[in-house]
C-alpha atoms as a PDB file:
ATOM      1  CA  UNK A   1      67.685 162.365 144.438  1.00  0.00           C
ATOM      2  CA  UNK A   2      66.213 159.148 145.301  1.00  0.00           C
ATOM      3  CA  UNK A   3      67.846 157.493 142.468  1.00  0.00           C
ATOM      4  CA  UNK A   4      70.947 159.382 143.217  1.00  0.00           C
ATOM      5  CA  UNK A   5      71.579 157.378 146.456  1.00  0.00           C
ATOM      6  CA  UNK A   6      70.454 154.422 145.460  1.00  0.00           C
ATOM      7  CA  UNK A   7      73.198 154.117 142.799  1.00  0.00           C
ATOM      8  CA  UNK A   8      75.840 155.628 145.428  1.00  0.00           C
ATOM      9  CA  UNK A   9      74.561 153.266 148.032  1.00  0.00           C
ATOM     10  CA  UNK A  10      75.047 150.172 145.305  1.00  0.00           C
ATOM     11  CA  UNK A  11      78.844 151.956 144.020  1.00  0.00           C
ATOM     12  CA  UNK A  12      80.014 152.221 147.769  1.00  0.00           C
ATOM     13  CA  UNK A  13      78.644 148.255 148.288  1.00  0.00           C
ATOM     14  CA  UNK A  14      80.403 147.181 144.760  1.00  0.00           C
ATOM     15  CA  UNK A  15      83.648 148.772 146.412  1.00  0.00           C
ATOM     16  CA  UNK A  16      83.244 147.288 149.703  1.00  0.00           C
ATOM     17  CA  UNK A  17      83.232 143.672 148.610  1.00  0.00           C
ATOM     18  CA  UNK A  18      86.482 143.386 147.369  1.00  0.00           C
ATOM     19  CA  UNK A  19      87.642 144.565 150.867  1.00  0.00           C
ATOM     20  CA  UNK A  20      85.581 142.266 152.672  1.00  0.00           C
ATOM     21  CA  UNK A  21      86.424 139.341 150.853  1.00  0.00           C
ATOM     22  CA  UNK A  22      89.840 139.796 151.132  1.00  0.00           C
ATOM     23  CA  UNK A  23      89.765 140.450 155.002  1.00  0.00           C
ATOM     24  CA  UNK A  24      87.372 136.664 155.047  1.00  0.00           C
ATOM     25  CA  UNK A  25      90.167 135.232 152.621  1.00  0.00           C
ATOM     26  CA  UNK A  26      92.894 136.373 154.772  1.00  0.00           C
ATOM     27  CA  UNK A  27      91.126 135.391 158.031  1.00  0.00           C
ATOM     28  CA  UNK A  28      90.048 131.855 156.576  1.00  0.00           C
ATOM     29  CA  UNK A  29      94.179 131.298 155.804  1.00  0.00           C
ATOM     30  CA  UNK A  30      94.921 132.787 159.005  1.00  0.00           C
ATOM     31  CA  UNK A  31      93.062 129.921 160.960  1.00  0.00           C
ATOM     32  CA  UNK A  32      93.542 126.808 158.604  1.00  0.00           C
ATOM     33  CA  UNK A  33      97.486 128.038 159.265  1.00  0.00           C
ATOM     34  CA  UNK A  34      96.899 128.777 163.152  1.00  0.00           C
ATOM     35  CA  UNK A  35      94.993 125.066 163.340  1.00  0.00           C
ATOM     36  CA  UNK A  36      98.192 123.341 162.669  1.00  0.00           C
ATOM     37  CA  UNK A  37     100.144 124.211 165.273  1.00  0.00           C
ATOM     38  CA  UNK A  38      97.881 122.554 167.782  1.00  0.00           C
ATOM     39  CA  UNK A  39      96.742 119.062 168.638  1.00  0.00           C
ATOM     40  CA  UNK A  40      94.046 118.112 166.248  1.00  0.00           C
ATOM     41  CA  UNK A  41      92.325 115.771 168.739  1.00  0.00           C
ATOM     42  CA  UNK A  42      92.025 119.098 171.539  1.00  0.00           C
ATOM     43  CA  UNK A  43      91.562 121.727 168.581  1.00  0.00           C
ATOM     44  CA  UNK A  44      88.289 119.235 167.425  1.00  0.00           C
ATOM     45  CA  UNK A  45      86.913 119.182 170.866  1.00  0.00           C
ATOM     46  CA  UNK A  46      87.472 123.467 171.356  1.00  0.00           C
ATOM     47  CA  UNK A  47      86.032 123.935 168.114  1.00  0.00           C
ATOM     48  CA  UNK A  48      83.214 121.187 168.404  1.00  0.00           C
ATOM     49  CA  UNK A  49      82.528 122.983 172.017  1.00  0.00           C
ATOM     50  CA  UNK A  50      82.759 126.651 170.011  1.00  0.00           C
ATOM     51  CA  UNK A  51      80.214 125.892 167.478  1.00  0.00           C
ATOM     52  CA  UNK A  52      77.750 124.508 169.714  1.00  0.00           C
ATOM     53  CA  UNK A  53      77.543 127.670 171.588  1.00  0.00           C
ATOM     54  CA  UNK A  54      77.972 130.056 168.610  1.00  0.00           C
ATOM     55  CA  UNK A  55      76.008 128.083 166.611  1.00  0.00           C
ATOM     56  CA  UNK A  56      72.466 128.030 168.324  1.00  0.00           C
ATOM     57  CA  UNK A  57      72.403 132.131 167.474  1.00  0.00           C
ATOM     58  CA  UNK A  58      72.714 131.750 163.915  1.00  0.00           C
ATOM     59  CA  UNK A  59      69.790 131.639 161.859  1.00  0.00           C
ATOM     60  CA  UNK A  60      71.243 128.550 160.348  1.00  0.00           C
ATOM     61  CA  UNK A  61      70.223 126.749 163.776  1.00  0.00           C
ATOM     62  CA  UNK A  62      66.198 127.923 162.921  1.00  0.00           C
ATOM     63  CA  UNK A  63      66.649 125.997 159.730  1.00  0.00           C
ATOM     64  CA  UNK A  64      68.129 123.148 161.376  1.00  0.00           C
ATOM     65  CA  UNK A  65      65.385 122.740 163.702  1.00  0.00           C
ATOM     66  CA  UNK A  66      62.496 123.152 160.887  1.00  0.00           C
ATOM     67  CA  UNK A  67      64.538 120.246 159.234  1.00  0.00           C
ATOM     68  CA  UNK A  68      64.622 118.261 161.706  1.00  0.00           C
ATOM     69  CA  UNK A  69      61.192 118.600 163.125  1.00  0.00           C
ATOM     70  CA  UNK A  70      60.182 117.717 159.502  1.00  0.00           C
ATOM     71  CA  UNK A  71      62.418 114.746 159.158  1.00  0.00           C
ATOM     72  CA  UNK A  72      61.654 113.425 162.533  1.00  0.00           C
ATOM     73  CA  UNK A  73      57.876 114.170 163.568  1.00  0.00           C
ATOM     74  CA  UNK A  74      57.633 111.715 166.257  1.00  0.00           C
ATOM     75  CA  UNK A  75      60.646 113.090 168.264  1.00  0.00           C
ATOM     76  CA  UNK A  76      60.085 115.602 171.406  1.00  0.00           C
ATOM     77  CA  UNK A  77      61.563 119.410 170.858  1.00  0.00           C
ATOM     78  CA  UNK A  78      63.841 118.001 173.623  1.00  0.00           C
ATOM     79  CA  UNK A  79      65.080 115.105 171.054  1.00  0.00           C
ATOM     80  CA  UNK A  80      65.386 117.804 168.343  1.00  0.00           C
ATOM     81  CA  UNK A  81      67.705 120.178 170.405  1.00  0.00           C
ATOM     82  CA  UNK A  82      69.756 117.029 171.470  1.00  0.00           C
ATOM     83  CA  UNK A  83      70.601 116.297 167.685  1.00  0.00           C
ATOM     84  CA  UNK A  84      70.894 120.072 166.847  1.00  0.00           C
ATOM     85  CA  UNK A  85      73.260 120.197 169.254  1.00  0.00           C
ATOM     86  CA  UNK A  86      75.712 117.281 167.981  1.00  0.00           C
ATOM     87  CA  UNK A  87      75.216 119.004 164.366  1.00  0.00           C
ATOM     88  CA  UNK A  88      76.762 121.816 165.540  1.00  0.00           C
ATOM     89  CA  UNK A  89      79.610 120.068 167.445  1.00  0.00           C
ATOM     90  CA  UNK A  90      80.236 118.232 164.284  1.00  0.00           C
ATOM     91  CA  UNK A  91      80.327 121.171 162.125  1.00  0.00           C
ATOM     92  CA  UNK A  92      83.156 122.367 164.349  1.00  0.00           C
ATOM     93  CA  UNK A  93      85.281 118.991 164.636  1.00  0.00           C
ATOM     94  CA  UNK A  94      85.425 118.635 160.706  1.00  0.00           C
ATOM     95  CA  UNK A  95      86.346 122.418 160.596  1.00  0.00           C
ATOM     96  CA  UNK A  96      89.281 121.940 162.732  1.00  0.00           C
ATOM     97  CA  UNK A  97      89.691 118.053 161.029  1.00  0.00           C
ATOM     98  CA  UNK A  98      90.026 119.508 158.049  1.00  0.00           C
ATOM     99  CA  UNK A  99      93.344 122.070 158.803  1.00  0.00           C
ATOM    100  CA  UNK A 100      94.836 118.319 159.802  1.00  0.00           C
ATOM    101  CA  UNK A 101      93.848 116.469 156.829  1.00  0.00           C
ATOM    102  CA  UNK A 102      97.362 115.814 155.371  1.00  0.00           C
ATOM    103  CA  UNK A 103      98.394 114.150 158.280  1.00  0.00           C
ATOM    104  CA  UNK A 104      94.910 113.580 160.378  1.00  0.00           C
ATOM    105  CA  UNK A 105      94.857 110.032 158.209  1.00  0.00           C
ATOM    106  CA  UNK A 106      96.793 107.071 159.997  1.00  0.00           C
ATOM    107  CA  UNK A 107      94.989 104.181 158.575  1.00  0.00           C
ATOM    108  CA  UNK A 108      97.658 102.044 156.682  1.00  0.00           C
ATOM    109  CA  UNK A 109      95.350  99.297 154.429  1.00  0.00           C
ATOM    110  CA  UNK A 110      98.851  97.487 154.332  1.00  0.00           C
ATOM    111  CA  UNK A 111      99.389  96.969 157.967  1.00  0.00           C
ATOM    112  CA  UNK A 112      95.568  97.290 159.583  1.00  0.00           C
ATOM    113  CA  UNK A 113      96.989  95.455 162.475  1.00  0.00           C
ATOM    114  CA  UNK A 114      98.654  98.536 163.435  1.00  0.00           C
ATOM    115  CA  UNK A 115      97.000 100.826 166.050  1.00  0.00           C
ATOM    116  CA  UNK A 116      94.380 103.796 164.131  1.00  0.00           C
ATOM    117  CA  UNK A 117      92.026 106.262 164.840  1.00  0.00           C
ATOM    118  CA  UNK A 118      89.970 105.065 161.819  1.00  0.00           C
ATOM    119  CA  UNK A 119      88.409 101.792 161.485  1.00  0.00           C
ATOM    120  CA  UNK A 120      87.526  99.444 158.816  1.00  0.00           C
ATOM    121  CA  UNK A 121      85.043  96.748 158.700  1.00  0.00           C
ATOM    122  CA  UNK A 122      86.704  93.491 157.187  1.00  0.00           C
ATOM    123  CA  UNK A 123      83.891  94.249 153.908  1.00  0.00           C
ATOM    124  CA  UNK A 124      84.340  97.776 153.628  1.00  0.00           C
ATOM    125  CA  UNK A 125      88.551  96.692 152.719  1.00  0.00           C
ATOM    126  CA  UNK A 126      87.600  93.533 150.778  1.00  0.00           C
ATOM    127  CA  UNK A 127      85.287  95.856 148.768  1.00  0.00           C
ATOM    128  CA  UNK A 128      88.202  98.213 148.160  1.00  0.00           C
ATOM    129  CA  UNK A 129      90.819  96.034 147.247  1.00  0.00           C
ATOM    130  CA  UNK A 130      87.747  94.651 144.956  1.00  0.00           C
ATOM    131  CA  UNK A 131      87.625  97.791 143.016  1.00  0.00           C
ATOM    132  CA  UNK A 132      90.822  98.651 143.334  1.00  0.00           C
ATOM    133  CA  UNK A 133      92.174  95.657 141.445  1.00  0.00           C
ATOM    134  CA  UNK A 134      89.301  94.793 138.810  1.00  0.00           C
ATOM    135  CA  UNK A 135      91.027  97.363 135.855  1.00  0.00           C
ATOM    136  CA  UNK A 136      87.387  99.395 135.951  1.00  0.00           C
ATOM    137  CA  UNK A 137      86.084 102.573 136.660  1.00  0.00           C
ATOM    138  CA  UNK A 138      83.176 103.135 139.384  1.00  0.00           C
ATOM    139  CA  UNK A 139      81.049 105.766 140.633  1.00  0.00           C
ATOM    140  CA  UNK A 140      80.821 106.690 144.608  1.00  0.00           C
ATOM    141  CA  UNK A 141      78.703 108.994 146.326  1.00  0.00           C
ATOM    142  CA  UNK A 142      79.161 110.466 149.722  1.00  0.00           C
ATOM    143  CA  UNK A 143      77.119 112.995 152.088  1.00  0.00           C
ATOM    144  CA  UNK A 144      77.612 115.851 154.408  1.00  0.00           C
ATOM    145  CA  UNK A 145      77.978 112.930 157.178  1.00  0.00           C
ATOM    146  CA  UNK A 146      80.508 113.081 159.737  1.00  0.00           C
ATOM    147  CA  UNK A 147      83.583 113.787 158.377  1.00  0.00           C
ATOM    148  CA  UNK A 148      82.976 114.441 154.597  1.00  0.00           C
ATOM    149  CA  UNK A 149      86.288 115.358 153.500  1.00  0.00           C
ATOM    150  CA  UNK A 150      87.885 111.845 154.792  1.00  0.00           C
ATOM    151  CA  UNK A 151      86.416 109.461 152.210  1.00  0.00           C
ATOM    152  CA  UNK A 152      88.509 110.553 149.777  1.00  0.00           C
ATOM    153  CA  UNK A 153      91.533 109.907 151.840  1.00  0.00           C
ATOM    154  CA  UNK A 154      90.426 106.385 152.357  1.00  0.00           C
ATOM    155  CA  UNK A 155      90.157 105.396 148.785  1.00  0.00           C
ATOM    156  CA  UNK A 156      93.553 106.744 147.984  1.00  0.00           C
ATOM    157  CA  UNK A 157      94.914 105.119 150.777  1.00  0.00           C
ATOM    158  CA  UNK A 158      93.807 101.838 149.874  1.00  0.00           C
ATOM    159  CA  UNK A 159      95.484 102.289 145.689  1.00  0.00           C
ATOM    160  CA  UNK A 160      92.309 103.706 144.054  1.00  0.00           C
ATOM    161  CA  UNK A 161      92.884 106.311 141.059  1.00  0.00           C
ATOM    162  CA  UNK A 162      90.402 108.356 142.333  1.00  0.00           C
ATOM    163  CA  UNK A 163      89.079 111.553 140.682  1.00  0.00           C
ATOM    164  CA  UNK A 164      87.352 113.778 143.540  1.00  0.00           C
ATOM    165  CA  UNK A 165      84.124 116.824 142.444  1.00  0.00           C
ATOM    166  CA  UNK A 166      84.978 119.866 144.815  1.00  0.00           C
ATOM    167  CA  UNK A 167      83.516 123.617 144.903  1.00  0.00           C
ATOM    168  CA  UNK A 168      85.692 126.148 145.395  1.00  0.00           C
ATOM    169  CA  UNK A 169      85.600 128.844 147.548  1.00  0.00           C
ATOM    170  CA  UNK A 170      84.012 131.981 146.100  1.00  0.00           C
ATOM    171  CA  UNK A 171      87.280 134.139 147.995  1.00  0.00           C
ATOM    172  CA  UNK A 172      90.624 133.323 145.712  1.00  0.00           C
ATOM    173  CA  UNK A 173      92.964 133.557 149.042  1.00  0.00           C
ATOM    174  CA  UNK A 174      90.881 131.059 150.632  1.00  0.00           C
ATOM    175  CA  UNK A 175      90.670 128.532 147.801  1.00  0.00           C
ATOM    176  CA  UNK A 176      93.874 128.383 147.447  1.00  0.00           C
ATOM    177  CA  UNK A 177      94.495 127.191 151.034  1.00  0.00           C
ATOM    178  CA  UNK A 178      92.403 124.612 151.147  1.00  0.00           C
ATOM    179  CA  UNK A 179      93.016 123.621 147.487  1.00  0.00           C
ATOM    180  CA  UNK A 180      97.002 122.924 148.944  1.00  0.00           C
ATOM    181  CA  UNK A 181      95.770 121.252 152.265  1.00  0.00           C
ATOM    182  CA  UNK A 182      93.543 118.970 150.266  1.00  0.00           C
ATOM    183  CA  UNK A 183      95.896 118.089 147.387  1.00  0.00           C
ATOM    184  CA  UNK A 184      97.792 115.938 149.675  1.00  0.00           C
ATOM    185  CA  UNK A 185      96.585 112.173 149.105  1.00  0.00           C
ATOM    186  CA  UNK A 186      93.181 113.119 147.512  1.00  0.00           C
ATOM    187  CA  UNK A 187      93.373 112.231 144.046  1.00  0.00           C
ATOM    188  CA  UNK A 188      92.890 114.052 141.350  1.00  0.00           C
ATOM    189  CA  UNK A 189      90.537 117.237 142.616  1.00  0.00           C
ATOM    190  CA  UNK A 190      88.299 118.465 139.728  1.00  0.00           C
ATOM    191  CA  UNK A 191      86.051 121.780 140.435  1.00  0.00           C
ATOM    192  CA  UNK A 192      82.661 122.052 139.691  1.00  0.00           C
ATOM    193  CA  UNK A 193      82.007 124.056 136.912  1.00  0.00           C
ATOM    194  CA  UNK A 194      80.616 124.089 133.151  1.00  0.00           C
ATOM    195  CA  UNK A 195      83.472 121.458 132.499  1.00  0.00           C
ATOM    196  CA  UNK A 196      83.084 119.434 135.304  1.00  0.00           C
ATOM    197  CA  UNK A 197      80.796 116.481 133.453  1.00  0.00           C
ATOM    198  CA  UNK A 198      83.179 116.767 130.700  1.00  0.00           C
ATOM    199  CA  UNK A 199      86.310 115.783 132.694  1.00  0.00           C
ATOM    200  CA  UNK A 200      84.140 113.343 135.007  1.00  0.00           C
ATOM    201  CA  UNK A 201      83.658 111.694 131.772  1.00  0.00           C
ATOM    202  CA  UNK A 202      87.174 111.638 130.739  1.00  0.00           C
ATOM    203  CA  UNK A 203      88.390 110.289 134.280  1.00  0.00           C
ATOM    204  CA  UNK A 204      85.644 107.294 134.384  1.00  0.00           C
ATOM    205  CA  UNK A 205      86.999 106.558 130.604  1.00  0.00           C
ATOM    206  CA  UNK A 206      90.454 106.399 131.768  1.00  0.00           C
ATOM    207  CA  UNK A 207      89.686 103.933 134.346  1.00  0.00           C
ATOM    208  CA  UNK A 208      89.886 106.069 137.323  1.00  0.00           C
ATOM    209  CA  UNK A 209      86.948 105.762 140.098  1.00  0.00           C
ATOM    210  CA  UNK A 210      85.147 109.411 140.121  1.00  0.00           C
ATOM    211  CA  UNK A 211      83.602 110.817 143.520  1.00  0.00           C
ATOM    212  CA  UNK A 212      81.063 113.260 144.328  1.00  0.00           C
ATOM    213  CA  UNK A 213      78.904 114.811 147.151  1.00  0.00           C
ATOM    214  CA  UNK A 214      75.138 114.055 146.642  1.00  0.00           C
ATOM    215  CA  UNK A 215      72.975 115.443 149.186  1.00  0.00           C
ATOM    216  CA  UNK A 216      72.621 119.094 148.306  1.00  0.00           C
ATOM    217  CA  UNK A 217      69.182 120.576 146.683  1.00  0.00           C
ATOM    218  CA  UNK A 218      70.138 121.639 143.332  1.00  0.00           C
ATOM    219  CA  UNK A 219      67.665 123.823 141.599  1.00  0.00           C
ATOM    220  CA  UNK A 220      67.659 122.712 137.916  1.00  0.00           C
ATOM    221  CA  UNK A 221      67.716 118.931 139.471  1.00  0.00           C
ATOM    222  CA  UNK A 222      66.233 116.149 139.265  1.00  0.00           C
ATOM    223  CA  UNK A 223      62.788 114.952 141.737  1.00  0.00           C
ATOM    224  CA  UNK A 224      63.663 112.893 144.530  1.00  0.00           C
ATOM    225  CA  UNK A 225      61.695 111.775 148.003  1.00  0.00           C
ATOM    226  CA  UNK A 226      64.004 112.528 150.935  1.00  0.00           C
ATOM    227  CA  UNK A 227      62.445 112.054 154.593  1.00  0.00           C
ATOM    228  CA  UNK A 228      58.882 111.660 152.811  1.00  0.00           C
ATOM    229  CA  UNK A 229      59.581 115.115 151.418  1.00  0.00           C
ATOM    230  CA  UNK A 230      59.830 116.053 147.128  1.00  0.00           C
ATOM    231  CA  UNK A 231      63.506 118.169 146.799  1.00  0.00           C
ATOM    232  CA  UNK A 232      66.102 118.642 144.004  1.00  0.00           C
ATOM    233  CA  UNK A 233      69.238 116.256 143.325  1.00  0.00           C
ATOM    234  CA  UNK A 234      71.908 116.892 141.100  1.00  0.00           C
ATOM    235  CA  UNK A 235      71.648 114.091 138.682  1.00  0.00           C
ATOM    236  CA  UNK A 236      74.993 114.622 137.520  1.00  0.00           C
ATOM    237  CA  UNK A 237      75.806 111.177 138.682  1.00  0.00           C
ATOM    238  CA  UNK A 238      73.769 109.048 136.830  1.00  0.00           C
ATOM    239  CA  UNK A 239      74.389 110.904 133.738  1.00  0.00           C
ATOM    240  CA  UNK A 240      77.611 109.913 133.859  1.00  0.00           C
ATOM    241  CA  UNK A 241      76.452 106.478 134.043  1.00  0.00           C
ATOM    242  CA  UNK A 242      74.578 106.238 130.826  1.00  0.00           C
ATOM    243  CA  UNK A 243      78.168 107.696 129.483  1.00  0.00           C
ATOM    244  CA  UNK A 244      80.560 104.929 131.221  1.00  0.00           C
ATOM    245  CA  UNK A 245      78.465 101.756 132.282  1.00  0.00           C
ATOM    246  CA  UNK A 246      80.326 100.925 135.979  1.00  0.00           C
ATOM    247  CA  UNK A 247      79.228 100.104 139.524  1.00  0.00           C
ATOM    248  CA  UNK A 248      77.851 102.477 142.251  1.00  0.00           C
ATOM    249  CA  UNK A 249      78.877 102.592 145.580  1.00  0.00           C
ATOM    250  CA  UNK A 250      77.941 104.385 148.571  1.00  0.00           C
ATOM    251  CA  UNK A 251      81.058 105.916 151.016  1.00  0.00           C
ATOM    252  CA  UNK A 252      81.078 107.121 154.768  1.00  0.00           C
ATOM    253  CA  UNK A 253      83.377 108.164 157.544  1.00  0.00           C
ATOM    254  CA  UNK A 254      81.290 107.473 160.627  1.00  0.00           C
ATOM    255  CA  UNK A 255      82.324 109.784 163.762  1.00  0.00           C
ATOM    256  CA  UNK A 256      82.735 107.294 166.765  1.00  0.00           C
ATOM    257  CA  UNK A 257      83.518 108.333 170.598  1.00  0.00           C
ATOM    258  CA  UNK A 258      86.978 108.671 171.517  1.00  0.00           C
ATOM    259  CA  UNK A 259      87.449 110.947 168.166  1.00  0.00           C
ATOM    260  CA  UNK A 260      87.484 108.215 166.094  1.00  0.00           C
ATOM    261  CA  UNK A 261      86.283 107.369 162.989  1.00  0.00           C
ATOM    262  CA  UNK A 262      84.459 104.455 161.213  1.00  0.00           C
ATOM    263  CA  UNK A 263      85.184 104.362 157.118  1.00  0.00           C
ATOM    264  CA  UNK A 264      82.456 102.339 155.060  1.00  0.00           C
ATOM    265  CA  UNK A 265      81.570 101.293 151.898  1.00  0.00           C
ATOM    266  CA  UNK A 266      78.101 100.116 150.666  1.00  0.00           C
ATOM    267  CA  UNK A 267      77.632  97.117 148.686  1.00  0.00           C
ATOM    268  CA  UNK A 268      76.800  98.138 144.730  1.00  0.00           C
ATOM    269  CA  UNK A 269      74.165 100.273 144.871  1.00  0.00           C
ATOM    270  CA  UNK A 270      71.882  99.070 141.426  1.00  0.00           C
ATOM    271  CA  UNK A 271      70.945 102.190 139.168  1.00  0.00           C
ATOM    272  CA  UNK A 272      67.406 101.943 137.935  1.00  0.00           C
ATOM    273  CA  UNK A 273      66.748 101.667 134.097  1.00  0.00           C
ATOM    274  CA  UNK A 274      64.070 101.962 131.826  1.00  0.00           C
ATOM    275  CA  UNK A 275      62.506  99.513 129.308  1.00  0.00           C
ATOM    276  CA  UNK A 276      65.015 100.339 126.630  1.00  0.00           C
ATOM    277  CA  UNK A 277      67.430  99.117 129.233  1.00  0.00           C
ATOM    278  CA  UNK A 278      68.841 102.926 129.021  1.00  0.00           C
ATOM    279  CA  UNK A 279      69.845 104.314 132.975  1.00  0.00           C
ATOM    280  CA  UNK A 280      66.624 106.030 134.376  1.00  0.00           C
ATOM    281  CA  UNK A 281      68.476 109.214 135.489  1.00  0.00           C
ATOM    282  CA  UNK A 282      65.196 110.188 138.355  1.00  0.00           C
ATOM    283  CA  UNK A 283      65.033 106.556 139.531  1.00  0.00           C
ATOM    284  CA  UNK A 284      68.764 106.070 139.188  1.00  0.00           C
ATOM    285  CA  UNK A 285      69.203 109.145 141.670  1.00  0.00           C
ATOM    286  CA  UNK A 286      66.071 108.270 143.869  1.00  0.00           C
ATOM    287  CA  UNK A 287      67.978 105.194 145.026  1.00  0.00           C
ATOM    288  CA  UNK A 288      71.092 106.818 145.687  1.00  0.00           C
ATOM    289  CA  UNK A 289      68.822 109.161 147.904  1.00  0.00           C
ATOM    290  CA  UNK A 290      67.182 106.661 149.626  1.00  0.00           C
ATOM    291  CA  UNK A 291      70.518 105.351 151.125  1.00  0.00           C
ATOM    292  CA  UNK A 292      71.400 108.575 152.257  1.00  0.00           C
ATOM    293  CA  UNK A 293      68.321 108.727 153.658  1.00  0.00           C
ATOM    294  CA  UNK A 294      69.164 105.747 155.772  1.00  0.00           C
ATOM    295  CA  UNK A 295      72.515 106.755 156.700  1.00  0.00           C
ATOM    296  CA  UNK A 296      71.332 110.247 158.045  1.00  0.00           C
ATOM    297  CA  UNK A 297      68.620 108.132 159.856  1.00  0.00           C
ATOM    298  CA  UNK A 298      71.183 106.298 162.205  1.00  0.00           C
ATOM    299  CA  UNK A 299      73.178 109.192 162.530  1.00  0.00           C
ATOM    300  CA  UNK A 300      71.036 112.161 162.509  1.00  0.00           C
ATOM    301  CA  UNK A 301      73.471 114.234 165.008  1.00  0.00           C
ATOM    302  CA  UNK A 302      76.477 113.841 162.446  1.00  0.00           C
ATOM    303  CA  UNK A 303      74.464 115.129 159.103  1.00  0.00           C
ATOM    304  CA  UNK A 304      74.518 118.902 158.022  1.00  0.00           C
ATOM    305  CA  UNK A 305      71.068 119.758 158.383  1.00  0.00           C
ATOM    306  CA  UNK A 306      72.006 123.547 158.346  1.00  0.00           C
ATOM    307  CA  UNK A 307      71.120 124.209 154.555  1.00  0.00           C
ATOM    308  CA  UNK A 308      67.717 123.952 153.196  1.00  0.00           C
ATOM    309  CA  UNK A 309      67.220 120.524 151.624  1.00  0.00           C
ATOM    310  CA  UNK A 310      63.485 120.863 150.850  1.00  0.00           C
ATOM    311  CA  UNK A 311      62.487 124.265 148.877  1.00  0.00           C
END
């Protein structure tokens, strides 16, 4: 009998699912769709002020604070909630940043004279009008910092051929939303998958500059020290190196008051090899880590420390 329910239970879950899903899917559209109507700069500061409040019942916001009292043992519980708080309100504004993103973008690398909500430092351009006109591929990284989806938006907007690693929704409605919202001036947008590395390859071969998030644990990773702590990286970046020998760099959109952003672009970033001369893959993506490390330091409020980095 025992059995008996326990395989109705399961059948009646299995069923459920579908349903579910499709009522998330439809819900997910439903909002991204909604978004657009209204002001981005007032639906970023509802949203911002909605997660903040929904956001400190979650469970999510107990991980946050274990990560942060980790990452930061010489600030008070007080100091903690403070930056708990702004990850939350950040959360929000790139939720309702990202429904805008085809238009959000009114940096034009032609004219910078011209009046913009995002900001470049005279480097940052000099180092994209570097890469963009030396004929080679390169290799950037970003993080969950600020407003990840913007980076992408700022290398196409100054002329890179840029090839951009994305995960994909697990609900097919939902994909395909954001898929069309961030097809628009966002390069060529390859999913993760099993063929993924293959057609990272391909793109870094053809010349074009391949991006990637790099902050997440991964379980079948590589060892890296983040905050004085041993977690995973996907190394998935530095093996692409040892396939197509080309510069590192680091990429940010900073969130500044006023909702404004800051875009920036690290100096080369030097991968780590080993006697041979051969790219150490663990060192390679150790350094990488360590200048996330230091970006999350200054802004501590604007990284996603909502997942569990350390396992």
């Amino acid at each position: 009998m025992n059995r008996l329910l326990l395989r109705t239970k399961a059948r009646l879950r299995d069923a459920a699912k579908p349903t579910t899903e499709a009522a998330v899917g439809a819900l997910t559209v439903g909002m991204l769709r909604t978004t657009r109507y209204f002001d981005p700069v007032k639906t970023a500061n509802l949203f911002g002020r909605v997660t903040r409040f929904i956001g400190r019942r979650l469970r999510e916001n107990r991980i946050g604070r274990e990560n942060l009292t980790a990452a930061f043992p010489e600030k008070s519980p007080e100091e903690i909630e403070a930056i708990l708080a702004g990850v939350w309100d950040n959360l929000g504004r790139v939720g309702a940043e990202f429904a805008h993103l085809d238009h959000i973008w009114d940096y034009d690398p032609d004219h910078p004279e011209k009046p913009s909500r995002v900001e470049f430092s005279p480097r940052t351009k000099e180092l994209f009008d570097l890469l963009r006109d030396d004929g080679k591929p390169a290799l950037f990284f970003a993080c969950h910092l600020g407003n990840w989806e913007l980076p992408a938006l700022a290398a196409v907007a100054h002329g890179l051929d840029a090839a951009i690693l994305f995960r994909r929704p697990n609900i097919e409605s939902a994909d395909r939303a954001i898929e069309r919202i961030r097809a628009v001036k966002m390069g060529t947008l390859i999913p993760a998958g099993r063929e993924a590395p293959l057609k990272l390859a391909d793109a870094l071969q053809n010349g074009q500059h391949v991006a990637m998030l790099v902050d997440q644990y991964l379980t079948n990773g590589v060892e890296v020290t983040f905050f004085g702590r041993k977690t995973k990286a996907n190394p998935m970046l530095a093996r692409l190196l040892r396939q197509v020998d080309c510069p590192i760099h680091g990429t940010r959109i900073i969130r500044l008051p006023g909702n404004r952003f800051r875009a920036e672009l690290s100096e080369e970033v030097k991968p780590v090899r080993d006697a041979s001369g051969q790219i150490d893959v663990q060192g390679t993506m150790q350094a990488i880590t360590d200048v996330v490390e230091g970006w999350v330091r200054e802004y501590p409020e604007q990284w996603l420390w909502l997942h569990r980095r350390w396992r």
